[in-house]
PDB file of N, CA and C in Angstrom:
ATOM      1  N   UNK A   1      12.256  54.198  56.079  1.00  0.00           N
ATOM      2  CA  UNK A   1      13.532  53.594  56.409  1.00  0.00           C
ATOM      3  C   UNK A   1      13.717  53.635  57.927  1.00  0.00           C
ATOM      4  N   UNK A   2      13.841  52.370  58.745  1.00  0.00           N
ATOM      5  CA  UNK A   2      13.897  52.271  59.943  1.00  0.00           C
ATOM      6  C   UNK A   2      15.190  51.897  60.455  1.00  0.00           C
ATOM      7  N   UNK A   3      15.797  52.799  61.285  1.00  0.00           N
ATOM      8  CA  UNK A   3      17.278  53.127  62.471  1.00  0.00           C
ATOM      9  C   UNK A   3      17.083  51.512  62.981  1.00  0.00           C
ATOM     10  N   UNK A   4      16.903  50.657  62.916  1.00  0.00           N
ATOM     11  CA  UNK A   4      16.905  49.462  63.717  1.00  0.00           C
ATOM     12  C   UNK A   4      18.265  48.958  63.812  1.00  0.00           C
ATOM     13  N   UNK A   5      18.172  48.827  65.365  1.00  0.00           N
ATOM     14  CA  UNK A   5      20.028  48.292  65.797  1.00  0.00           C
ATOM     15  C   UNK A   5      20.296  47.416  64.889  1.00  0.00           C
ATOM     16  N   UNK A   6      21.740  46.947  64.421  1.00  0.00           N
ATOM     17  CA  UNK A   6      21.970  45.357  63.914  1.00  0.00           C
ATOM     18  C   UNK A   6      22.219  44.699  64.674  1.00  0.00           C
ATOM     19  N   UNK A   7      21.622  43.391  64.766  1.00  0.00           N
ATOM     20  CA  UNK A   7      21.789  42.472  65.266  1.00  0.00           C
ATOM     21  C   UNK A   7      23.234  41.990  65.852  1.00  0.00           C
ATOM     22  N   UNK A   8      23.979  41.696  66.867  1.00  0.00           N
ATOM     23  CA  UNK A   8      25.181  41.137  67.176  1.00  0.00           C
ATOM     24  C   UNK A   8      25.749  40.087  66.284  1.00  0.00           C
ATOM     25  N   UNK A   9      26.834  40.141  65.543  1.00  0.00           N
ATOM     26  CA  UNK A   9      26.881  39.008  64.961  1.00  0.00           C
ATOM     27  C   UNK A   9      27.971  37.755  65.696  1.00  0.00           C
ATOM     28  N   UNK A  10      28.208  36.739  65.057  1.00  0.00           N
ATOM     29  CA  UNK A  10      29.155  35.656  65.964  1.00  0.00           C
ATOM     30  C   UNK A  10      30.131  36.283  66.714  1.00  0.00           C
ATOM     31  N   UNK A  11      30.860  37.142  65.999  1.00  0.00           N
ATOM     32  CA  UNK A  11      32.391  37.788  66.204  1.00  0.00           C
ATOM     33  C   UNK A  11      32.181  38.655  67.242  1.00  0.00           C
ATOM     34  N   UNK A  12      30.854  39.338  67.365  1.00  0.00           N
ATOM     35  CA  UNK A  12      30.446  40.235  68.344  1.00  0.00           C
ATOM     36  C   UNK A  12      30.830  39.676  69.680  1.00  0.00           C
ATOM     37  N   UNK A  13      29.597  38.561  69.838  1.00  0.00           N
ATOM     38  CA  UNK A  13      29.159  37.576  70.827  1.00  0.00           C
ATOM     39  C   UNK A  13      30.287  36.929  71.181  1.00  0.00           C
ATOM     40  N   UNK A  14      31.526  36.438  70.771  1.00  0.00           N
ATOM     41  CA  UNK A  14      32.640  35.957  70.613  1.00  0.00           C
ATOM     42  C   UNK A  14      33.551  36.508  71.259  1.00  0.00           C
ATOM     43  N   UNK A  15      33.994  37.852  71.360  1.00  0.00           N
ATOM     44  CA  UNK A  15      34.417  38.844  72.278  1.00  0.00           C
ATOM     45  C   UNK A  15      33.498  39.177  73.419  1.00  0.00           C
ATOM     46  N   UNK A  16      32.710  39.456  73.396  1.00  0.00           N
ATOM     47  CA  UNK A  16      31.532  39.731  74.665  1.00  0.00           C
ATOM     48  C   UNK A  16      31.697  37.983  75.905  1.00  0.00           C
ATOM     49  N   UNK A  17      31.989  37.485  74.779  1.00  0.00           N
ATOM     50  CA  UNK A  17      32.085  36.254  76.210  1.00  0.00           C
ATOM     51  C   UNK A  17      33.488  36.329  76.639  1.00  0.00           C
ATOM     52  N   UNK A  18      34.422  36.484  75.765  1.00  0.00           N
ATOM     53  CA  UNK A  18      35.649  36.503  76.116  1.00  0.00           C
ATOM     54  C   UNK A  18      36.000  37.754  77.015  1.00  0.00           C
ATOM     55  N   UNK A  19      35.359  38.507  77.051  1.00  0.00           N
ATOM     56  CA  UNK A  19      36.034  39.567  78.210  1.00  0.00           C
ATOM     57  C   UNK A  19      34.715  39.427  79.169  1.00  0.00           C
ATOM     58  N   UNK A  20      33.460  38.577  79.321  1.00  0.00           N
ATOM     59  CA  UNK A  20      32.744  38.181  80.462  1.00  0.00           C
ATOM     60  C   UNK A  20      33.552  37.064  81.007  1.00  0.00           C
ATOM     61  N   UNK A  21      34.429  36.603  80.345  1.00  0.00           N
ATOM     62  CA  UNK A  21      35.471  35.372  81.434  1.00  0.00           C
ATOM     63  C   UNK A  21      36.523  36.016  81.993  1.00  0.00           C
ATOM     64  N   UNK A  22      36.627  37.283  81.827  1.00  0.00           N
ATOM     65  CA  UNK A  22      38.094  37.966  82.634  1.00  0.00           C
ATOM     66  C   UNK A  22      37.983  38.685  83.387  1.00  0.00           C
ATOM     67  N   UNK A  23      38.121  38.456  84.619  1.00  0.00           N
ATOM     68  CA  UNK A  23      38.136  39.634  85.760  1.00  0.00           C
ATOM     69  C   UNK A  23      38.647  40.755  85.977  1.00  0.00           C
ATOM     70  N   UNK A  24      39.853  41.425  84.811  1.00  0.00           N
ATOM     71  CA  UNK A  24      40.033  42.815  84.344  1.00  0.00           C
ATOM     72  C   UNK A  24      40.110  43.026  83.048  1.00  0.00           C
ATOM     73  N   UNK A  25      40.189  44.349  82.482  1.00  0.00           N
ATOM     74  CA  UNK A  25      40.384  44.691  81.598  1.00  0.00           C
ATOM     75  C   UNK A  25      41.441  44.114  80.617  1.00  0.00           C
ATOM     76  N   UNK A  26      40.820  43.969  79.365  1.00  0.00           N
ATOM     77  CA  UNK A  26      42.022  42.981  78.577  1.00  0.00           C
ATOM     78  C   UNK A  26      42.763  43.788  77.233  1.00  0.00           C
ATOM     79  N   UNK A  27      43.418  43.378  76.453  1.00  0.00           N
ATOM     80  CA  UNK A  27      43.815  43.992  75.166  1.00  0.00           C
ATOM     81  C   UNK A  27      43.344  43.724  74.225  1.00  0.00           C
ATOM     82  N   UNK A  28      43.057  44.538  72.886  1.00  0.00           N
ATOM     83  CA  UNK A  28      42.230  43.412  71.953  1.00  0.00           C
ATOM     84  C   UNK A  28      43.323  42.348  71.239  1.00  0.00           C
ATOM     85  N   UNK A  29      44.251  42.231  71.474  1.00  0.00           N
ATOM     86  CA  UNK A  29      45.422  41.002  72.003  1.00  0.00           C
ATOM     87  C   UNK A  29      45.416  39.600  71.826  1.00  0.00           C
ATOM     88  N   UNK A  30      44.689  40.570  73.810  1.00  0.00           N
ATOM     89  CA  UNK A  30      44.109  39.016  74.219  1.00  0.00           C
ATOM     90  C   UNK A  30      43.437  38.384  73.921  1.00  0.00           C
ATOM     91  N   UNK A  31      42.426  39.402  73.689  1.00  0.00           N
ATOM     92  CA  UNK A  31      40.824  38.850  73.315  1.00  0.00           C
ATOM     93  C   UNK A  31      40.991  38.300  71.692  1.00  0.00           C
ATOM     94  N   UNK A  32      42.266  38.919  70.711  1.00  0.00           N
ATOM     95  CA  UNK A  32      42.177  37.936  69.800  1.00  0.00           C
ATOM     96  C   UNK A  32      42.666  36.912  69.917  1.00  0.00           C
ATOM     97  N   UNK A  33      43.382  36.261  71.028  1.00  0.00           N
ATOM     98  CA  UNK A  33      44.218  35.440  71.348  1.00  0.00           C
ATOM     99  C   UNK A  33      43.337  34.405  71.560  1.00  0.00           C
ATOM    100  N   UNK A  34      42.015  34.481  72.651  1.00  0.00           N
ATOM    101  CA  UNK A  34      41.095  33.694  73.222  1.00  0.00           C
ATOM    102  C   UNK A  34      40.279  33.380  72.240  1.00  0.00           C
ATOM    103  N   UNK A  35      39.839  34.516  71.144  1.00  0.00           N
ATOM    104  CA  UNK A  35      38.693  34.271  70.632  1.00  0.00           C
ATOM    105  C   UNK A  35      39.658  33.900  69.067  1.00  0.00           C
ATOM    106  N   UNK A  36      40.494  33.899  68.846  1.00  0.00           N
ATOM    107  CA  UNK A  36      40.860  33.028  67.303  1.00  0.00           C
ATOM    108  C   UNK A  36      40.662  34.087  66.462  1.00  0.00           C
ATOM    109  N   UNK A  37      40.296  35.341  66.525  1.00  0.00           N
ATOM    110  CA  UNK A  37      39.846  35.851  65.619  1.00  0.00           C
ATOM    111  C   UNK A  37      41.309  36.771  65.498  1.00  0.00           C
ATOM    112  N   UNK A  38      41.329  37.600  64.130  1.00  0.00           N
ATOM    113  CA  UNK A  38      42.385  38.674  64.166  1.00  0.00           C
ATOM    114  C   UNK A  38      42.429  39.958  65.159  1.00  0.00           C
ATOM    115  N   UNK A  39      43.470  40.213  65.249  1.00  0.00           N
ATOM    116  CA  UNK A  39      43.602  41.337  65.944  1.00  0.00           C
ATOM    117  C   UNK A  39      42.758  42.655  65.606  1.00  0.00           C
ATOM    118  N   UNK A  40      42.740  42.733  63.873  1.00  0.00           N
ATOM    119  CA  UNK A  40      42.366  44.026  63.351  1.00  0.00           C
ATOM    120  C   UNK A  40      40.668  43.636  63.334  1.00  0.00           C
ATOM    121  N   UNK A  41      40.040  42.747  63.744  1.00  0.00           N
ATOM    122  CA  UNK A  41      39.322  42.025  62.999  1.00  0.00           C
ATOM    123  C   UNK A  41      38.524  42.387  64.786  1.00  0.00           C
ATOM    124  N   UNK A  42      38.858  42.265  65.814  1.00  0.00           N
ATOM    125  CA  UNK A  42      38.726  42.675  67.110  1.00  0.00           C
ATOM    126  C   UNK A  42      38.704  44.235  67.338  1.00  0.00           C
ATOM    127  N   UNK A  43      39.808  44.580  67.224  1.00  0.00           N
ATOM    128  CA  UNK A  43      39.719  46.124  67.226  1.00  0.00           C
ATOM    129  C   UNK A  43      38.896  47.070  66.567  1.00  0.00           C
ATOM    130  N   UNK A  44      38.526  46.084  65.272  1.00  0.00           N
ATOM    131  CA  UNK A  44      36.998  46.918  64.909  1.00  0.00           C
ATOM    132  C   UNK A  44      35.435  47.042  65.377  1.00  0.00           C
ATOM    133  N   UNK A  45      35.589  45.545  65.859  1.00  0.00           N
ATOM    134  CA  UNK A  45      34.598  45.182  66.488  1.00  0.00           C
ATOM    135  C   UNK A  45      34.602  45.495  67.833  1.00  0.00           C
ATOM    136  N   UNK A  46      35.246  45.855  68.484  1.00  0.00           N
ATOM    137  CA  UNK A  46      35.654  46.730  69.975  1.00  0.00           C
ATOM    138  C   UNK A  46      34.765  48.088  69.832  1.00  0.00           C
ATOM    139  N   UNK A  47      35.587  48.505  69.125  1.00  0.00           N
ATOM    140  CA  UNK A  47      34.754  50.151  68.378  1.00  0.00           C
ATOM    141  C   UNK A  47      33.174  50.073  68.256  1.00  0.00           C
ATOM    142  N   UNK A  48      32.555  49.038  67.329  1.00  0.00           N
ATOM    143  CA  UNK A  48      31.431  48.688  67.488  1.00  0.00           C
ATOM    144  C   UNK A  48      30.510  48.758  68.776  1.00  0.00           C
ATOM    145  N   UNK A  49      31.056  47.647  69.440  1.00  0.00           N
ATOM    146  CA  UNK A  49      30.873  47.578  70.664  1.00  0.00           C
ATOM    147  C   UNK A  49      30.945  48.460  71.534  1.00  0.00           C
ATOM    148  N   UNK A  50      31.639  49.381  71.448  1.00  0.00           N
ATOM    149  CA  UNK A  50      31.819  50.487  72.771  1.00  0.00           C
ATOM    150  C   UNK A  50      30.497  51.567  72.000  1.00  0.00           C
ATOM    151  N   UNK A  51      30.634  51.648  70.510  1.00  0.00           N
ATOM    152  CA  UNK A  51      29.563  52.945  70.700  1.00  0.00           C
ATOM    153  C   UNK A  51      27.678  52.016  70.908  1.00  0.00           C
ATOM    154  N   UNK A  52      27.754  50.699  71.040  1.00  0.00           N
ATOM    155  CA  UNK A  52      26.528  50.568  71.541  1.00  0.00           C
ATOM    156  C   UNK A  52      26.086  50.269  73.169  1.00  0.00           C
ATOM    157  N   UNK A  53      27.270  50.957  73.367  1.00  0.00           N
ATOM    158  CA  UNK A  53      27.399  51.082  75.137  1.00  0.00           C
ATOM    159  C   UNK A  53      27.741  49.401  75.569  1.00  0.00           C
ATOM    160  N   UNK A  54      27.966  48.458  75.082  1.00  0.00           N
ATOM    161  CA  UNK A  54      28.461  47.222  75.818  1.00  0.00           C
ATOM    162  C   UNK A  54      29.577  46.942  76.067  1.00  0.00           C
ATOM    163  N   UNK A  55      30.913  47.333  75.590  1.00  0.00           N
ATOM    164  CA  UNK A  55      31.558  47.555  75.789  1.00  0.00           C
ATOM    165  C   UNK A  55      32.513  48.936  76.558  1.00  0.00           C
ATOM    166  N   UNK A  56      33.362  49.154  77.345  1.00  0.00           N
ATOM    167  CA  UNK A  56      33.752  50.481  78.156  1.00  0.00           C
ATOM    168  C   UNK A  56      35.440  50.487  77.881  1.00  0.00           C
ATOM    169  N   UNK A  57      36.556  51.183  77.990  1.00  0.00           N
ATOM    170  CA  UNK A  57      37.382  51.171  78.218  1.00  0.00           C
ATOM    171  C   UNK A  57      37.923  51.501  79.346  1.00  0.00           C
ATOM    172  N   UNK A  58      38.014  51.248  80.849  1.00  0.00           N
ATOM    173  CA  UNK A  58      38.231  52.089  81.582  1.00  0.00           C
ATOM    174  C   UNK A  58      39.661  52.349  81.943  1.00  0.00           C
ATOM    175  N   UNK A  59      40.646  51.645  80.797  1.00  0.00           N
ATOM    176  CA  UNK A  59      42.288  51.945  81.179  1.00  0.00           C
ATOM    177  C   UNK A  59      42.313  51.940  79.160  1.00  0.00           C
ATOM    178  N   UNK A  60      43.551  53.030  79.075  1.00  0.00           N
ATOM    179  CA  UNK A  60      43.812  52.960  77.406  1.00  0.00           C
ATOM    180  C   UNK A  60      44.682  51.721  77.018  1.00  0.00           C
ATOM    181  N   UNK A  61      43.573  51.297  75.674  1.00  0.00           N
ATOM    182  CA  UNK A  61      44.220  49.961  75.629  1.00  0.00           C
ATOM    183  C   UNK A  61      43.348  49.012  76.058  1.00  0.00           C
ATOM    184  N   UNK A  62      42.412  48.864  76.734  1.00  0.00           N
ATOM    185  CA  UNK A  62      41.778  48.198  77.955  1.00  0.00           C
ATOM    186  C   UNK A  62      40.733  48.070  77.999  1.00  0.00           C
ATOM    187  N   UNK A  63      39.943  46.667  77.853  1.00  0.00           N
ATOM    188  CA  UNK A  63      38.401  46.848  77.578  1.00  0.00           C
ATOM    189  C   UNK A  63      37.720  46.198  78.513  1.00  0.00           C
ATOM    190  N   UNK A  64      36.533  46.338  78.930  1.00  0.00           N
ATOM    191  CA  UNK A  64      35.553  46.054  79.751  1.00  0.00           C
ATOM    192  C   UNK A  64      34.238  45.020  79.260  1.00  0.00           C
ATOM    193  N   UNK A  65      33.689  44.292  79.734  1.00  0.00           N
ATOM    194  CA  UNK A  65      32.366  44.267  78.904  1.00  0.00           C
ATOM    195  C   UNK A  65      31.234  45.322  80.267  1.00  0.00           C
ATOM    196  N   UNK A  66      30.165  46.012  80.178  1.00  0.00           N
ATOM    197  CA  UNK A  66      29.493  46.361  80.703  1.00  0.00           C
ATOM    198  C   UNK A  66      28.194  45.288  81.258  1.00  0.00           C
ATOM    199  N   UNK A  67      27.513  46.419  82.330  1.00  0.00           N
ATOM    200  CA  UNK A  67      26.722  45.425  82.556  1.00  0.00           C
ATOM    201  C   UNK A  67      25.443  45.081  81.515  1.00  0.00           C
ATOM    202  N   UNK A  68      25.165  45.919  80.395  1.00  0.00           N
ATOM    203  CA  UNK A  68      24.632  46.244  79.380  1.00  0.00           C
ATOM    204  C   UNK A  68      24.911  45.067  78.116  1.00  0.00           C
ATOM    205  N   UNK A  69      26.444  44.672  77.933  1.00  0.00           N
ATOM    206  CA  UNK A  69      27.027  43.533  77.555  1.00  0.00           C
ATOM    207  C   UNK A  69      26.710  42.239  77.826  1.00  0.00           C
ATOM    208  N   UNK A  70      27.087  42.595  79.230  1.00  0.00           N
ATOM    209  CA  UNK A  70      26.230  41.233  79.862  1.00  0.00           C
ATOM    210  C   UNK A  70      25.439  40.535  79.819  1.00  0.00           C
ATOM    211  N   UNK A  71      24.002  41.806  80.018  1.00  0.00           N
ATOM    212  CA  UNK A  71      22.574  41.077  79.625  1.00  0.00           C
ATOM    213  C   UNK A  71      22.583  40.941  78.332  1.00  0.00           C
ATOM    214  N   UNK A  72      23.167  40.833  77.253  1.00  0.00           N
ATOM    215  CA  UNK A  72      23.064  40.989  75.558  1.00  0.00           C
ATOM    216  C   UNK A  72      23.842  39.156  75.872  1.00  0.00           C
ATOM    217  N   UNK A  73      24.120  39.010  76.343  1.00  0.00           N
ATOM    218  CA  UNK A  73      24.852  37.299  76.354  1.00  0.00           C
ATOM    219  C   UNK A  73      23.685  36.574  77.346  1.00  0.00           C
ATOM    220  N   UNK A  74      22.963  36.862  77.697  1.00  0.00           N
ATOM    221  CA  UNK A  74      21.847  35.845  78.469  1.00  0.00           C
ATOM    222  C   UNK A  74      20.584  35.592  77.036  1.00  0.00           C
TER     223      UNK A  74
END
């Protein structure tokens, strides 16, 4: 049985661009606001995201994409 990451899915990638278009930290709010998706539906996928290091919070409330994020969208 092999630990292999999962793959990013749409909803992932979907937020990851939406906070690579914002020059600060956003809410998952906003980011459901931009990306159409639900709020609760973001905030889980935030969580996701932060424990595979692409995502950061650096204000509470407040999300980042990393530079780690970044290269995962090229």
């Amino acid at each position: 049985m092999s630990c292999k990451p999962k793959p990013l899915t749409d909803e992932h990638l979907k937020i990851l661009e939406a906070m690579a278009n914002t020059s600060e930290p956003c809410g998952s709010k906003d980011i459901a606001t931009t990306t159409g998706l639900e709020s609760k539906v973001v905030s889980s996928r935030i969580t996701a995201l932060k424990k595979k290091g692409l995502v950061e919070s650096p204000v509470r409330c407040k999300y980042a994409i990393t530079d780690d994020g970044r290269a995962e969208l090229k």
